[in-house]
C-alpha atoms as a PDB file:
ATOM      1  CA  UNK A   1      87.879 -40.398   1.021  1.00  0.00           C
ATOM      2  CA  UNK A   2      85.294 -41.495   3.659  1.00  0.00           C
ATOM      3  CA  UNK A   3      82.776 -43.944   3.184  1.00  0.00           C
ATOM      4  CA  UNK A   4      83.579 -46.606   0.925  1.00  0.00           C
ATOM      5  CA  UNK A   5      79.858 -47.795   0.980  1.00  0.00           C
ATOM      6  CA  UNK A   6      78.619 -44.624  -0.826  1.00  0.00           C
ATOM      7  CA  UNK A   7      80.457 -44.846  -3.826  1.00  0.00           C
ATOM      8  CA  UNK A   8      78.787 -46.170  -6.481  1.00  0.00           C
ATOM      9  CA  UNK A   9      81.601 -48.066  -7.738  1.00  0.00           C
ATOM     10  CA  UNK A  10      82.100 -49.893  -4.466  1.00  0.00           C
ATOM     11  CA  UNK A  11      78.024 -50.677  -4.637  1.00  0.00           C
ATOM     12  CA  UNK A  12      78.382 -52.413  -7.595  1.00  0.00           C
ATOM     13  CA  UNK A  13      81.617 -54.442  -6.448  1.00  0.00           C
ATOM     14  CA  UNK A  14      80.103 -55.819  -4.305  1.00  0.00           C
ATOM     15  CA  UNK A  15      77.223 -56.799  -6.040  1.00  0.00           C
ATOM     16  CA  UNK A  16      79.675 -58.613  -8.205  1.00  0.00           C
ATOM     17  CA  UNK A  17      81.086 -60.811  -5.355  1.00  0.00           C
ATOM     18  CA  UNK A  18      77.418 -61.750  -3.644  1.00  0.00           C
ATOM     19  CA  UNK A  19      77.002 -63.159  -7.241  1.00  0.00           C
ATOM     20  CA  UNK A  20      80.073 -64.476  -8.124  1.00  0.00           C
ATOM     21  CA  UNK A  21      79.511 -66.307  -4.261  1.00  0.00           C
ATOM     22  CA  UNK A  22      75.985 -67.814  -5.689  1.00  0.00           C
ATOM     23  CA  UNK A  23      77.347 -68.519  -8.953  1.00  0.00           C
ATOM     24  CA  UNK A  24      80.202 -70.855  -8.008  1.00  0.00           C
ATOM     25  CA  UNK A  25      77.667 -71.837  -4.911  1.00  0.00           C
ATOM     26  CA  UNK A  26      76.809 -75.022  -7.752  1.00  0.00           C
ATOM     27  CA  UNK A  27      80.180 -75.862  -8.997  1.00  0.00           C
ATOM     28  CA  UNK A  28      81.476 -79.180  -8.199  1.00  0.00           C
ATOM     29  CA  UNK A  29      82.978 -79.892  -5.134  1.00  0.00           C
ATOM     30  CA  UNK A  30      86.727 -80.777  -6.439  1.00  0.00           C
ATOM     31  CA  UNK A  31      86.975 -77.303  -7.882  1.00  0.00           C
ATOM     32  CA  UNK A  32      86.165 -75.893  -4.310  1.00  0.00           C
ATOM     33  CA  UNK A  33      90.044 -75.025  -3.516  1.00  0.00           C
ATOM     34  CA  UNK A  34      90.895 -74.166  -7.272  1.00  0.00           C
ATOM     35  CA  UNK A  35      88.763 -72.372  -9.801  1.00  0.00           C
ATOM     36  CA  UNK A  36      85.605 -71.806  -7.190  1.00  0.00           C
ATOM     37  CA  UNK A  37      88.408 -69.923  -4.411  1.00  0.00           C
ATOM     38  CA  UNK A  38      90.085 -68.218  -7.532  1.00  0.00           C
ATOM     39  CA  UNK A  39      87.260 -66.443  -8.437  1.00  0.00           C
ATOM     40  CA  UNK A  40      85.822 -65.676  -5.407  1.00  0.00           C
ATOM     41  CA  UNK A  41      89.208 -64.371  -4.137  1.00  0.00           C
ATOM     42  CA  UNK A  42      89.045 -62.286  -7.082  1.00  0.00           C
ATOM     43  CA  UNK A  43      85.852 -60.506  -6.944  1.00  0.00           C
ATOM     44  CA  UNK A  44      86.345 -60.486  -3.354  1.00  0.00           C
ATOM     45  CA  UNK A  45      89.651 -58.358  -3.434  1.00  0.00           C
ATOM     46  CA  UNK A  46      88.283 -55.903  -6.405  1.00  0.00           C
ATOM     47  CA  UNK A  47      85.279 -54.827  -3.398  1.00  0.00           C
ATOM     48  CA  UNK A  48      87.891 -55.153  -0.718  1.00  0.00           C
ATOM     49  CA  UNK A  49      90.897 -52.968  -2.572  1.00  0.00           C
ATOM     50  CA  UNK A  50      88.340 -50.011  -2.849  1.00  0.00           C
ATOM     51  CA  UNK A  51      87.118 -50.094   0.646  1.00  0.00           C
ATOM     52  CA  UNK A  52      90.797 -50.678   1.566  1.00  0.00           C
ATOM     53  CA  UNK A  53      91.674 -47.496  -0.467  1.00  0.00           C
ATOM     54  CA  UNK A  54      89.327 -45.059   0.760  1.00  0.00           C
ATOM     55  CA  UNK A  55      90.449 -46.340   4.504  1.00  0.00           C
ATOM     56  CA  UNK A  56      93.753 -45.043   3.542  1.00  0.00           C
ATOM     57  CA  UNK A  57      92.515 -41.240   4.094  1.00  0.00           C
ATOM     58  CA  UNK A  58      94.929 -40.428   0.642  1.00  0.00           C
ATOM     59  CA  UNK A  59      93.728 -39.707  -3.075  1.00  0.00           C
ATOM     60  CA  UNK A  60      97.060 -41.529  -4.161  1.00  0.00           C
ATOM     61  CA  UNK A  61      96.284 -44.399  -1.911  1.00  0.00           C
ATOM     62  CA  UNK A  62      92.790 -44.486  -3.389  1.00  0.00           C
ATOM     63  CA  UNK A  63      94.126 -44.183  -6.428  1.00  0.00           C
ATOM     64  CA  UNK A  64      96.904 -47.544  -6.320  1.00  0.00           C
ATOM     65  CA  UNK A  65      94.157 -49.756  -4.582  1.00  0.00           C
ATOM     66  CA  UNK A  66      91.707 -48.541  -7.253  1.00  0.00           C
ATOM     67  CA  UNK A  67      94.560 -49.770 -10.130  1.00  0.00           C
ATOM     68  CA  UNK A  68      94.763 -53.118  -7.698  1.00  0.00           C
ATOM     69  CA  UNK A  69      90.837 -53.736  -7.608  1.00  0.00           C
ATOM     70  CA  UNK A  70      90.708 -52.766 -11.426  1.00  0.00           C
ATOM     71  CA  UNK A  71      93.712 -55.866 -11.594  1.00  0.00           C
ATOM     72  CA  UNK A  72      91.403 -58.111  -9.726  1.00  0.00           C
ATOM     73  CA  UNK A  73      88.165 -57.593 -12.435  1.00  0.00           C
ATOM     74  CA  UNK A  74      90.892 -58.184 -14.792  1.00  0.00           C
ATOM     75  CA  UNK A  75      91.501 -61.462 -13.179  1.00  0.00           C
ATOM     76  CA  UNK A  76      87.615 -62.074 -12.646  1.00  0.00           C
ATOM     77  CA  UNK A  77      86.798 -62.112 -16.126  1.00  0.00           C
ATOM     78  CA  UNK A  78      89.616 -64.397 -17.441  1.00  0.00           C
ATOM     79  CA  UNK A  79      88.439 -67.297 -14.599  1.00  0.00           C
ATOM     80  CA  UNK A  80      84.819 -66.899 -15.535  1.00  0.00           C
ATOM     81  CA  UNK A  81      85.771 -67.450 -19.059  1.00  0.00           C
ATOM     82  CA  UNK A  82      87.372 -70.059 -18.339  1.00  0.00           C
ATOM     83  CA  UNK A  83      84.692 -71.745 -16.068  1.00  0.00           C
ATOM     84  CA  UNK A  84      82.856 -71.475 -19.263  1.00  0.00           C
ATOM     85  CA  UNK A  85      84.880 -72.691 -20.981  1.00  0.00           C
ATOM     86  CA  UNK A  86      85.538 -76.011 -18.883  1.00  0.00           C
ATOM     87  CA  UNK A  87      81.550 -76.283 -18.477  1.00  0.00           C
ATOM     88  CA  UNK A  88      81.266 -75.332 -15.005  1.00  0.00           C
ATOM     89  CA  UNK A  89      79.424 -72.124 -15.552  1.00  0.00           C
ATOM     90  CA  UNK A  90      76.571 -71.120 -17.938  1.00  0.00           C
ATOM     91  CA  UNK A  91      77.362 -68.875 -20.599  1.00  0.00           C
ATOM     92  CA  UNK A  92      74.286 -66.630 -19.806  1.00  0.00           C
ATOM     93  CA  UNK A  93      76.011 -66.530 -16.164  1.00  0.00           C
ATOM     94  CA  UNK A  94      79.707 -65.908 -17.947  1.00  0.00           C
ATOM     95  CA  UNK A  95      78.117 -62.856 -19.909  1.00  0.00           C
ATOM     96  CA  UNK A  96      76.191 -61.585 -16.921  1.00  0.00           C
ATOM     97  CA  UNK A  97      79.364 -61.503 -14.536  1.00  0.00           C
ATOM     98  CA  UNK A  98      81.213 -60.304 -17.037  1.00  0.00           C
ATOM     99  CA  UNK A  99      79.090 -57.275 -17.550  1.00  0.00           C
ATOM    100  CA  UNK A 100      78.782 -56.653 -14.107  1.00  0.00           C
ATOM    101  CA  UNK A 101      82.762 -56.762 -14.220  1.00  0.00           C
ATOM    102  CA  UNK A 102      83.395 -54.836 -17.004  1.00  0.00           C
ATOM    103  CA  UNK A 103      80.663 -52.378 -15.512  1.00  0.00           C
ATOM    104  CA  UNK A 104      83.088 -52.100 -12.203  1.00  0.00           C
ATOM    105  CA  UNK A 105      86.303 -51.725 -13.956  1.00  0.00           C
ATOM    106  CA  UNK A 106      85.022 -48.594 -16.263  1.00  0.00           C
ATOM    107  CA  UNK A 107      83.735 -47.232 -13.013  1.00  0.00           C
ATOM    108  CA  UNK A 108      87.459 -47.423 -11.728  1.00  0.00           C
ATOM    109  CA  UNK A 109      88.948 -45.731 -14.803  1.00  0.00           C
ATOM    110  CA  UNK A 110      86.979 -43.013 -14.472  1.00  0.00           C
ATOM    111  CA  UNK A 111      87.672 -42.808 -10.761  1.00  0.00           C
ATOM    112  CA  UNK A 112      91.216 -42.990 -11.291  1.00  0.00           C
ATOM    113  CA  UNK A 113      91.356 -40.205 -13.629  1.00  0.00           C
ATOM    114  CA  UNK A 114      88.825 -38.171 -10.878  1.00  0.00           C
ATOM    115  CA  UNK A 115      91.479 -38.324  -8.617  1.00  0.00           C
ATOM    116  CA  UNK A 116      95.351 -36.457  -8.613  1.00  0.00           C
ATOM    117  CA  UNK A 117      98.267 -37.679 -10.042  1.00  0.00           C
ATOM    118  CA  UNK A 118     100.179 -39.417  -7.140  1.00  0.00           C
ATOM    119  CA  UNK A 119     103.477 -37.681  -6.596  1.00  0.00           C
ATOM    120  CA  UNK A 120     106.132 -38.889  -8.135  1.00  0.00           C
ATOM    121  CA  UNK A 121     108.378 -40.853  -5.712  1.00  0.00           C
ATOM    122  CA  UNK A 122     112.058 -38.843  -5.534  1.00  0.00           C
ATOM    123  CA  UNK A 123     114.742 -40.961  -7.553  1.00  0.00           C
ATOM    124  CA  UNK A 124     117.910 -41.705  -5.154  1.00  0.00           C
ATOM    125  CA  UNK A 125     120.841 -40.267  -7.244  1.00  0.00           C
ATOM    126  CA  UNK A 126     122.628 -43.741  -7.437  1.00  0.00           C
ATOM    127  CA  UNK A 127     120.038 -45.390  -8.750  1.00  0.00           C
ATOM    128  CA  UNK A 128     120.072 -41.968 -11.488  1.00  0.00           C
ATOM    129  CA  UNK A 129     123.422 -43.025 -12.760  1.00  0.00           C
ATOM    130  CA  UNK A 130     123.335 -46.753 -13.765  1.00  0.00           C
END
């Protein structure tokens, strides 16, 4: 695929995870190795899986680490509402991440249906007749 840092989607990934990094830069210290890693982790691996994916040279490959980074915004969006929800992260923050999030993960759909259907792996004939 090339370049992971000129697609737009990528771009905006990563945008994501510089501010999900200053976001969760103020939440307390006892949430640093729960909720603050969780959703760093998170937005971290949705930039990551699509640079990851173009390094694999494959539309297919691009295409399963684009379904994997689309599972990580997923993920993203339940732990912000939930540090919302627990006080530890303005709404106005909440509702701008998850924008940004929901932003990325229809930039992945359509990406994934850019791209050709991965082959369809050959079925071994013993596992055909169970």
């Amino acid at each position: 695929m090339g370049d992971y840092r000129k697609l737009e989607v990528w771009q905006t990934a990563h945008v994501l995870a510089r501010e999900v990094y200053d976001a969760t830069a103020v939440f307390p210290r006892n949430e640093l190795f729960g909720l603050t890693s969780q959703i760093r982790r998170a937005a971290v691996s949705t930039a990551a899986n699509i640079a990851e994916g173009c390094g694999r040279n494959s539309d297919p490959e691009l295409k399963r680490f684009a379904r994997i980074a689309l599972a990580s915004a997923n993920e993203l969006e339940y732990y912000l509402l939930l540090a919302a929800e627990l006080g530890i992260l303005a709404d106005q923050k909440r509702d701008h991440l998850t924008l940004l999030s929901q932003r990325v993960r229809s930039m992945l759909g359509r990406l994934q249906r850019a791209l050709p259907a991965a082959e369809r792996a050959r079925r071994h004939p013993i596992a055909d007749s169970g």
